[in-house]
N, C-alpha and C. Protein backbone atom coordinates (compact mmCIF):
# COMPACT_ATOMS: atom_id res chain seq x y z
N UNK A 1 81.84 59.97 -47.71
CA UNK A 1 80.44 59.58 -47.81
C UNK A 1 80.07 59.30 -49.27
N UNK A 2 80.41 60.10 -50.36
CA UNK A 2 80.44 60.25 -52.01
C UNK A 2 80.94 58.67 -52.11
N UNK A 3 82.29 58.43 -51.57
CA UNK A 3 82.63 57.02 -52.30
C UNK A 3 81.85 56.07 -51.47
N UNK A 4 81.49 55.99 -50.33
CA UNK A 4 80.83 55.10 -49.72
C UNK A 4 79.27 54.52 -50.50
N UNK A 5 78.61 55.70 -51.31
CA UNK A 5 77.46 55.53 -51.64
C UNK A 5 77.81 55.36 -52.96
N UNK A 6 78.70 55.71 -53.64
CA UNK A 6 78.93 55.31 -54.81
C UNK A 6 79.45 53.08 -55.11
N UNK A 7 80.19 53.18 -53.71
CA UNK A 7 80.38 51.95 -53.66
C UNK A 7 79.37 50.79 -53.36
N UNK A 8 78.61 51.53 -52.41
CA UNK A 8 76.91 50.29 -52.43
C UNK A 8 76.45 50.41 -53.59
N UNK A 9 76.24 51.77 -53.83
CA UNK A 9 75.36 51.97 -55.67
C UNK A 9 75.86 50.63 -56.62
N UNK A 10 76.98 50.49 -56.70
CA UNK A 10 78.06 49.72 -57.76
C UNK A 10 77.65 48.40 -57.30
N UNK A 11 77.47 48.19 -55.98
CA UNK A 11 77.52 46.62 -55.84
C UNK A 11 76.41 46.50 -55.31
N UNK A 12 74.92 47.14 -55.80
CA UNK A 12 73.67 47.39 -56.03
C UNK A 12 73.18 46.67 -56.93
N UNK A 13 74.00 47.48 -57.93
CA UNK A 13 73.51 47.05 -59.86
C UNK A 13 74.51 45.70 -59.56
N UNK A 14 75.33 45.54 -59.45
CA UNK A 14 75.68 44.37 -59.96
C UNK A 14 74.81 43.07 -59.36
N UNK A 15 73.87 43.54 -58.18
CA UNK A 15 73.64 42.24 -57.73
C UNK A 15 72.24 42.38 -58.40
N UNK A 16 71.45 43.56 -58.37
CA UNK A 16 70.62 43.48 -59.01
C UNK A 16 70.47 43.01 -60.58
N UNK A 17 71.46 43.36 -61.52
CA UNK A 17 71.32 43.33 -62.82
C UNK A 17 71.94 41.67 -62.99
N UNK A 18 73.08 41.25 -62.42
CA UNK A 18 73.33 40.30 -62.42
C UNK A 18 73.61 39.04 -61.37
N UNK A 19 73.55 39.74 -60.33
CA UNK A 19 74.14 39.54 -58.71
C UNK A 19 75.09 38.70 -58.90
N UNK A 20 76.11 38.79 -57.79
CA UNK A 20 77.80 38.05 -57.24
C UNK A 20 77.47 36.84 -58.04
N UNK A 21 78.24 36.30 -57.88
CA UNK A 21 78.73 35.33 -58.49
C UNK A 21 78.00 33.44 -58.45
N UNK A 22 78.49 33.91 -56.68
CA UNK A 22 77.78 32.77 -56.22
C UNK A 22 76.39 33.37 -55.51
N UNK A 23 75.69 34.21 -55.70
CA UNK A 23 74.14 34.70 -55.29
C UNK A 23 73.06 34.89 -56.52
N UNK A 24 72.53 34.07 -56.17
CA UNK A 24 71.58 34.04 -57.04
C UNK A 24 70.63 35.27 -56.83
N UNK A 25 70.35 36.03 -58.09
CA UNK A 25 69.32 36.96 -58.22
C UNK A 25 68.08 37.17 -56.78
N UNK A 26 67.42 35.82 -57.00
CA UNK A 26 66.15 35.39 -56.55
C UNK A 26 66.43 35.31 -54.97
N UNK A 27 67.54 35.20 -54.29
CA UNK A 27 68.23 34.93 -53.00
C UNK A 27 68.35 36.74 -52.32
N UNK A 28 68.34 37.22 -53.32
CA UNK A 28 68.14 38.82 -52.68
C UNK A 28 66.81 39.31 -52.31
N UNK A 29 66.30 38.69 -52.67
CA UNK A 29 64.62 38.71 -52.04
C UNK A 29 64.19 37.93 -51.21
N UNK A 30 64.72 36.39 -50.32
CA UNK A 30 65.37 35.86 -49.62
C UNK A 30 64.72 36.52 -48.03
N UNK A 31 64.18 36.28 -47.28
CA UNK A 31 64.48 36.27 -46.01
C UNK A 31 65.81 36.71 -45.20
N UNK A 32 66.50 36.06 -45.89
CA UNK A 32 67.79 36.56 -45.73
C UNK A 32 68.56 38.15 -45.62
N UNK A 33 68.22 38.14 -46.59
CA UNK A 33 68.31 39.75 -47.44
C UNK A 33 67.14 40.35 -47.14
N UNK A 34 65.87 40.16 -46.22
CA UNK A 34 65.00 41.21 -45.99
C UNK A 34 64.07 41.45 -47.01
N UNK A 35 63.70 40.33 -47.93
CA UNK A 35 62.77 40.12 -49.05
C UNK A 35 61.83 38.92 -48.64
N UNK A 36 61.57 38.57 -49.64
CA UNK A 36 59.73 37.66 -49.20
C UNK A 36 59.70 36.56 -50.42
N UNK A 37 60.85 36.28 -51.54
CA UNK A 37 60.38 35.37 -52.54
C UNK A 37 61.28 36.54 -53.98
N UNK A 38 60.81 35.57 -54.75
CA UNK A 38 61.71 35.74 -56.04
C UNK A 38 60.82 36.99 -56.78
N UNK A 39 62.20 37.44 -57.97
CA UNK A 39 61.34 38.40 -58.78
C UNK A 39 60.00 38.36 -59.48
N UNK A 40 59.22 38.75 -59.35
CA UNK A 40 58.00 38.68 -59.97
C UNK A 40 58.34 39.16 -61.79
N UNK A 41 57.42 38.32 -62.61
CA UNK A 41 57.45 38.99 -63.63
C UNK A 41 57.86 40.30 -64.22
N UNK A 42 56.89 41.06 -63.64
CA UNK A 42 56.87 42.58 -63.52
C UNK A 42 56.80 43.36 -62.33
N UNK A 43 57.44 44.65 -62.52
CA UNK A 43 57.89 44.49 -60.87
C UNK A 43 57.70 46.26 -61.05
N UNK A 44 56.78 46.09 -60.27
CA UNK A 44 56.05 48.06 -60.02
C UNK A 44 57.13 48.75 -59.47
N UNK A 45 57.60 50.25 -59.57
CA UNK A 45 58.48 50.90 -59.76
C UNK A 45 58.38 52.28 -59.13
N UNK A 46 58.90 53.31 -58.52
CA UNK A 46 59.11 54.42 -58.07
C UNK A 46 59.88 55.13 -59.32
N UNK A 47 59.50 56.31 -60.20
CA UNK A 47 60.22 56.61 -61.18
C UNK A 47 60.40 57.79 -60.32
N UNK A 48 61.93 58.22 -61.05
CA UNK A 48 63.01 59.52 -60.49
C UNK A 48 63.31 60.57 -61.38
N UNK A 49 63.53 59.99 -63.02
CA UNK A 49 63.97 60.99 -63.92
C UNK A 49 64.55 59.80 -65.24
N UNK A 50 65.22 60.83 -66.02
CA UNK A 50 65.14 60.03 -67.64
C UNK A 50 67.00 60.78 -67.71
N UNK A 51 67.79 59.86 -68.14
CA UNK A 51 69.00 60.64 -68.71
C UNK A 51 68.70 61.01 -69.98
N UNK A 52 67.78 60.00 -71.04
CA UNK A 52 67.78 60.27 -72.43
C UNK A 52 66.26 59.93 -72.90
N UNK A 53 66.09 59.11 -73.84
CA UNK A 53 65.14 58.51 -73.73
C UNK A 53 64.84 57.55 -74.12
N UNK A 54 66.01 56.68 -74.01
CA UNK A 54 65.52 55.77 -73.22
C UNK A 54 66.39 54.64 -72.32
N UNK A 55 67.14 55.72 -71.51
CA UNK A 55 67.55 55.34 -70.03
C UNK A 55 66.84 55.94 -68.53
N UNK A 56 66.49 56.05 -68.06
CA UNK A 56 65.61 56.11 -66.50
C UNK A 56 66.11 55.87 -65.53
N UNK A 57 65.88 56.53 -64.56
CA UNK A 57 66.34 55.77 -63.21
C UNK A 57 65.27 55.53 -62.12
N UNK A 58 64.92 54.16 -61.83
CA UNK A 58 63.80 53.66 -60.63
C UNK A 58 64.40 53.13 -59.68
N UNK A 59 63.74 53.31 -58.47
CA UNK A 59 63.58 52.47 -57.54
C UNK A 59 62.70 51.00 -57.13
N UNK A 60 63.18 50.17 -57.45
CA UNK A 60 62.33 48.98 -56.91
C UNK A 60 62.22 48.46 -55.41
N UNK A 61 60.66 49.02 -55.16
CA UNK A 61 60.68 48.77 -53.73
C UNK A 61 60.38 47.62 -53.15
N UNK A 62 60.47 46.38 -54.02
CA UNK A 62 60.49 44.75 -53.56
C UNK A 62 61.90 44.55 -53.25
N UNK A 63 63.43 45.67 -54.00
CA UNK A 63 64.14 44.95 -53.69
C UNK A 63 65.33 45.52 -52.57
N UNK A 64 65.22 45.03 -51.42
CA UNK A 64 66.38 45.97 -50.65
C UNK A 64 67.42 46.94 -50.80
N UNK A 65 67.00 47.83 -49.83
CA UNK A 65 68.13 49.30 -50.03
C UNK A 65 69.07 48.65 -49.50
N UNK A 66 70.40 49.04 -49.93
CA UNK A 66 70.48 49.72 -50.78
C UNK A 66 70.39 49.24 -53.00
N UNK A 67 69.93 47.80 -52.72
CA UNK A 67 70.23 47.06 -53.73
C UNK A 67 69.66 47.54 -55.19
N UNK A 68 68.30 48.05 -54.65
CA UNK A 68 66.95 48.45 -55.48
C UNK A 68 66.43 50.30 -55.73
N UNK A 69 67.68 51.09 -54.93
CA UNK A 69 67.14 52.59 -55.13
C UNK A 69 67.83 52.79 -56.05
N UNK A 70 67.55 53.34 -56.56
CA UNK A 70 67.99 54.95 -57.84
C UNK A 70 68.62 53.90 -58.98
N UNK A 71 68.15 53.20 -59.98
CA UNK A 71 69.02 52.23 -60.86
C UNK A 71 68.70 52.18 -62.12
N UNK A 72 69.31 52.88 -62.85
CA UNK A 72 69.15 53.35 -64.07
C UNK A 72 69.03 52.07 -64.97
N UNK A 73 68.12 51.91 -65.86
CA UNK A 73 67.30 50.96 -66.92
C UNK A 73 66.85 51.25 -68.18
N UNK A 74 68.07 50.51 -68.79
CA UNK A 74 67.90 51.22 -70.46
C UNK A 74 66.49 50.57 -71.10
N UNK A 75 65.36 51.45 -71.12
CA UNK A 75 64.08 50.48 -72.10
C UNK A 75 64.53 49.85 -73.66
N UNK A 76 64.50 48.47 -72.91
CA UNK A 76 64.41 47.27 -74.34
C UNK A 76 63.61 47.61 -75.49
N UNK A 77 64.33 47.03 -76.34
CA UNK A 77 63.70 47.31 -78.14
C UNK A 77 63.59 48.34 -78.81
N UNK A 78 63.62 49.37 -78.14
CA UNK A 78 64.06 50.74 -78.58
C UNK A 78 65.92 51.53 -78.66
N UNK A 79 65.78 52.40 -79.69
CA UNK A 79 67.02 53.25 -79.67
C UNK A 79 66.23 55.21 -79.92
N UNK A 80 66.73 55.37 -78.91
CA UNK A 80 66.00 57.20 -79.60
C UNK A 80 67.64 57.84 -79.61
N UNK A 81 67.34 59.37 -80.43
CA UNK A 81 68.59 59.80 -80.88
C UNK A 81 69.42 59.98 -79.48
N UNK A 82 70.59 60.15 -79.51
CA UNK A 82 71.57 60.67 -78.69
C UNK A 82 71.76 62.05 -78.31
N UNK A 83 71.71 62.20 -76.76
CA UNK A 83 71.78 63.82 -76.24
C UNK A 83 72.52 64.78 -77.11
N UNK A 84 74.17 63.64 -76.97
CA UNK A 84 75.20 64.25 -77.73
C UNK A 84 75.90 63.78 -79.21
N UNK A 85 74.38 64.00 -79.90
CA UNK A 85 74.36 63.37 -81.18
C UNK A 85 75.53 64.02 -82.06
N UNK A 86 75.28 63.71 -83.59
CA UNK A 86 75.93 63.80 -84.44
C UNK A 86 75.57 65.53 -84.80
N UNK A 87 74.19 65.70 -84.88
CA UNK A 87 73.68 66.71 -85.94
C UNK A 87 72.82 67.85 -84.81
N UNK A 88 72.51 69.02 -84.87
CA UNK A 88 71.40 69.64 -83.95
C UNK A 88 70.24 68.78 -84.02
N UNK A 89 70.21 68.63 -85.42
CA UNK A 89 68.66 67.77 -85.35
C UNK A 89 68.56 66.33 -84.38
N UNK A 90 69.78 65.80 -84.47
CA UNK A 90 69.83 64.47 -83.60
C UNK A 90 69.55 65.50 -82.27
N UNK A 91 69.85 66.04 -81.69
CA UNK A 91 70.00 66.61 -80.32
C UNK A 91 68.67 67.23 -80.10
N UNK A 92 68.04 67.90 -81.03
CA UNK A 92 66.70 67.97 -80.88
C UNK A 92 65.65 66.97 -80.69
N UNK A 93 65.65 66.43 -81.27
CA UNK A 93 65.13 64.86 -81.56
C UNK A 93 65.46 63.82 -79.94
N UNK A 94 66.71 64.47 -79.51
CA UNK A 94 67.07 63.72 -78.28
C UNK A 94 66.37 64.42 -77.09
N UNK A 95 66.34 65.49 -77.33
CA UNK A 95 65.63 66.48 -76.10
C UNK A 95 63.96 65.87 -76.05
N UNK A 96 63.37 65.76 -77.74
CA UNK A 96 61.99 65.53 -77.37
C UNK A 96 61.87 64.24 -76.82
N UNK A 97 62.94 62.95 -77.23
CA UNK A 97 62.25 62.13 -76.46
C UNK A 97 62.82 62.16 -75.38
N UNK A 98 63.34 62.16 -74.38
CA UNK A 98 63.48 62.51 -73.04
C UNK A 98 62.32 63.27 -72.32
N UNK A 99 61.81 63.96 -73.04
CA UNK A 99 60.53 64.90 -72.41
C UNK A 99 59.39 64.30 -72.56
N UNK A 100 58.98 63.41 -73.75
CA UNK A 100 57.94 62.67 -74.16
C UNK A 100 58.21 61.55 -72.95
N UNK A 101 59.19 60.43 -72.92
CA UNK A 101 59.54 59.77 -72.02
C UNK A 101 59.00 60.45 -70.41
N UNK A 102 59.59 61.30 -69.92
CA UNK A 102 59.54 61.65 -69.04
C UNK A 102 57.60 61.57 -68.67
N UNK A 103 57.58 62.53 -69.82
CA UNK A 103 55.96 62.88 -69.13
C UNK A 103 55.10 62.08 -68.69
N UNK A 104 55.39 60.84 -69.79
CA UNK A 104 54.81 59.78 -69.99
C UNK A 104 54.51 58.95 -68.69
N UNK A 105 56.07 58.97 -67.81
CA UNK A 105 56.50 58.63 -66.90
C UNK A 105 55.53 59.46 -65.44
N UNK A 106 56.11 60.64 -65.87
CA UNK A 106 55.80 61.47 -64.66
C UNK A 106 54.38 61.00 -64.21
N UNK A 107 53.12 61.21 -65.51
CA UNK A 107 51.79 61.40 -65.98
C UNK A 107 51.11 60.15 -65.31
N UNK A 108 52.09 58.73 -65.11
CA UNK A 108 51.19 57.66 -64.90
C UNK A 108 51.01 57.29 -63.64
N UNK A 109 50.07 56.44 -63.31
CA UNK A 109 49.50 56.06 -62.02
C UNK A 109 50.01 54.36 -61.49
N UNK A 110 50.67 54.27 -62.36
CA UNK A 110 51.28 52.70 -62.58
C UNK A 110 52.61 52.75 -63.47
N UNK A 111 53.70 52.35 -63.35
CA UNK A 111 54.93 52.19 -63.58
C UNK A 111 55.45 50.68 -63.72
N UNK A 112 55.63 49.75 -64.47
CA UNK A 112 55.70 48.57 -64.64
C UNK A 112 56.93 48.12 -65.52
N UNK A 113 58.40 47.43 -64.73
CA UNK A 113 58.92 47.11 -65.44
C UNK A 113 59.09 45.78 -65.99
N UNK A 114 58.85 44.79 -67.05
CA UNK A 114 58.92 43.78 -67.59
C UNK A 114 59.98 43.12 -68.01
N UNK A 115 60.11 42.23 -68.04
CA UNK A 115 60.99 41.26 -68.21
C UNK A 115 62.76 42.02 -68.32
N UNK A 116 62.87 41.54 -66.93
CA UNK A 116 64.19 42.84 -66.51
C UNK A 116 65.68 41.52 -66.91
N UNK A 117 66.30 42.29 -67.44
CA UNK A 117 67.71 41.56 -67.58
C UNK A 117 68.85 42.47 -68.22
N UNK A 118 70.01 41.88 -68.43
CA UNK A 118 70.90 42.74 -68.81
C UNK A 118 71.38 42.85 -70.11
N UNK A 119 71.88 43.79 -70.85
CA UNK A 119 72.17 43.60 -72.27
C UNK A 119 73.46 44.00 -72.14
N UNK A 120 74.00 43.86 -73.51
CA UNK A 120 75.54 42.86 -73.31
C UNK A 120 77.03 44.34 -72.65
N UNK A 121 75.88 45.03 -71.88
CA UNK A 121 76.64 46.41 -71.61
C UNK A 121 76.88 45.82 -70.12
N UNK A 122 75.87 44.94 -69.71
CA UNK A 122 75.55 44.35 -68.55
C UNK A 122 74.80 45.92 -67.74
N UNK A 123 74.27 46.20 -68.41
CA UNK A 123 72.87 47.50 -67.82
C UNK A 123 71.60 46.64 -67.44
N UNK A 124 71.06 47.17 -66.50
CA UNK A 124 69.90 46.87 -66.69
C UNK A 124 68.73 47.14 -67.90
N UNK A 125 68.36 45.98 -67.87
CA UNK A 125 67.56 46.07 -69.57
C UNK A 125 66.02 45.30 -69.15
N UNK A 126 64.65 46.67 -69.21
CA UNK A 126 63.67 46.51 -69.41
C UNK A 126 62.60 47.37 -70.19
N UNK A 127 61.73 46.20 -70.43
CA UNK A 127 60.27 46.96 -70.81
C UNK A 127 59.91 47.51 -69.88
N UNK A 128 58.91 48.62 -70.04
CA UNK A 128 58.34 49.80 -69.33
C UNK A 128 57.18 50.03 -69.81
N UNK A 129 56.36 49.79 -68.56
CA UNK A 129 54.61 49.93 -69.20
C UNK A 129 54.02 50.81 -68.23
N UNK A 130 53.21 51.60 -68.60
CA UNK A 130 52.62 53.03 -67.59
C UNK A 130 51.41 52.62 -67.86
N UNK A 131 50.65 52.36 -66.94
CA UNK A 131 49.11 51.90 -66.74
C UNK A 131 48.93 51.00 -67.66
N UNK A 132 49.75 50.02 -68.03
CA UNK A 132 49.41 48.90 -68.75
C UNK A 132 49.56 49.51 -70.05
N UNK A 133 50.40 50.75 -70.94
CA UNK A 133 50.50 51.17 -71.66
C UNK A 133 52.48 51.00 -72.11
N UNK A 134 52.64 49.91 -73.60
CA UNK A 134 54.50 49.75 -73.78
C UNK A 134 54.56 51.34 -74.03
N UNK A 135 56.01 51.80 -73.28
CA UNK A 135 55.89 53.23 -73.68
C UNK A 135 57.24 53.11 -74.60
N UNK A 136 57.88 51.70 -74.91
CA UNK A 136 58.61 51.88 -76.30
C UNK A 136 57.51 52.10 -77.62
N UNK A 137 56.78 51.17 -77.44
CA UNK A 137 55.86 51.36 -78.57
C UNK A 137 55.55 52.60 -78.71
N UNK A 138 54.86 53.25 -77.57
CA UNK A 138 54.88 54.83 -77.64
C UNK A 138 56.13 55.68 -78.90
N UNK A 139 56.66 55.47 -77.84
CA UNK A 139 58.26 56.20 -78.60
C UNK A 139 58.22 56.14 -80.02
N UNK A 140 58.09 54.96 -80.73
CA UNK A 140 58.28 54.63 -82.07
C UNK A 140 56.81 55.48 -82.83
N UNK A 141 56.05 54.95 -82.03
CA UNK A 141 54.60 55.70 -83.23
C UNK A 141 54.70 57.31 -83.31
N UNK A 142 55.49 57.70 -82.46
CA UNK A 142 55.45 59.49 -81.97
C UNK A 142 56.80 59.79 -83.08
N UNK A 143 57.94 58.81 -83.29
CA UNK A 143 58.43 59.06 -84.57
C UNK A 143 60.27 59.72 -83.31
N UNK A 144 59.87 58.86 -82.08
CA UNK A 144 61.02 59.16 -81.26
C UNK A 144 61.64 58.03 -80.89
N UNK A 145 61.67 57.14 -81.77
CA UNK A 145 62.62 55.62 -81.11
C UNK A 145 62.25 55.04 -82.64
N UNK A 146 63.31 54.13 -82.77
CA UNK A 146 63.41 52.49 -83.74
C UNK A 146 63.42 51.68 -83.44
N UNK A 147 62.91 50.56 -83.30
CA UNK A 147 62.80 49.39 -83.24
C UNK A 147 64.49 49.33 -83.31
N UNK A 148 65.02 48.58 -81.79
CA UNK A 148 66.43 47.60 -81.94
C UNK A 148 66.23 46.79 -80.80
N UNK A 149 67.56 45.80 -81.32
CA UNK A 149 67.85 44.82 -81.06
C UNK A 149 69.08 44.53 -80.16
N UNK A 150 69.80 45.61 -80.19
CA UNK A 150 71.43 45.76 -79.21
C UNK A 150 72.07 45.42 -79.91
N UNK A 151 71.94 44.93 -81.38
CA UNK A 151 73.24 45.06 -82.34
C UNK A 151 73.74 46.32 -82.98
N UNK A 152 74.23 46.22 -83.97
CA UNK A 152 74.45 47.71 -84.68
C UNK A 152 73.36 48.72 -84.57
N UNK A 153 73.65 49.90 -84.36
CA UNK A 153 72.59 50.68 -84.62
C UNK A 153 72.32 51.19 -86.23
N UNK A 154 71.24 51.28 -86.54
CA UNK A 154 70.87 51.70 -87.74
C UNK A 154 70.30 53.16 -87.99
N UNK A 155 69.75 53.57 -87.42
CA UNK A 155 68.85 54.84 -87.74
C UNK A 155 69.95 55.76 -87.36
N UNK A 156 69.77 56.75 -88.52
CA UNK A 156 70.55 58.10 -88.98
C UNK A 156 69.38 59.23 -88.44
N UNK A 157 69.19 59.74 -87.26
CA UNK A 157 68.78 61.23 -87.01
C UNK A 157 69.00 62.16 -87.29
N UNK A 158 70.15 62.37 -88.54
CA UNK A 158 70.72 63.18 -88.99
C UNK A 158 70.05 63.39 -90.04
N UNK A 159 69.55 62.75 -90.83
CA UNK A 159 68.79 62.85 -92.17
C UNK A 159 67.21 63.22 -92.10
N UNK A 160 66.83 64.39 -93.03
CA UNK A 160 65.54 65.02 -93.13
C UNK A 160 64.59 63.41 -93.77
């Protein structure tokens, strides 16, 4: 049963984040597939939990089970420290934003993910807005994320 659900999970994300080969994204929402029309811009969300902060896992309920439950989404433009950082302080620093994230999450009445695509990990890669609120922007002013780009990382959490 473990590999069975692990195996839809897998060929979930792939159709979601990138879908087969010859299926177009927009075709999983399809009549076909038990959908009604293409991705919307932004696409309202069922939140579950945070691995870090800023990976998540939602459910999108526009897009067929098993295609759209439990699918972890790294939030764009941000980097916050690593669980299993370099320094305690990185790991501290990683605990608060996961909890800040979370609450943020838990706290809202609206869940909104924006302009969804993949980054070059081929993850799902979106903005995240809670009542019409960027909660990367959040992250950064609270002094728990940097501004990135998916190139090198820059910021040292290690340093006072």
């Amino acid at each position: 049963m473990h590999t069975l659900r692990l195996l839809f999970g897998t060929i979930g994300l792939v159709l979601v984040v990138g879908c087969a080969p010859r299926i177009h994204c927009s075709e999983l929402l399809s009549p076909q597939f038990g959908g009604e029309g293409t991705l919307p811009p932004s696409q309202v969300v069922i939140f579950h939990g945070c691995h870090d902060g800023d990976t998540c896992t939602f459910t999108l309920p526009t897009v067929p089970p098993p295609f759209g439950n439990r699918i972890p989404v790294r939030l764009a433009g941000i980097d916050t420290p690593e669980m299993h950082g370099k320094c305690d302080r990185e790991k501290i620093m990683a605990r608060q934003a996961k909890a800040v994230t979370e609450g943020m999450l838990n706290e809202a009445k609206q869940i909104e993910l924006v302009d969804l695509r993949r980054d070059k990990y081929f993850r799902v890669l979106a903005g995240i807005r809670t009542d019409g609120r960027d909660v990367a922007r959040q992250l950064i002013e609270a002094g728990l994320a940097v501004p990135y780009d998916g190139g090198t990382k820059t910021a040292n959490w290690c340093q006072h």
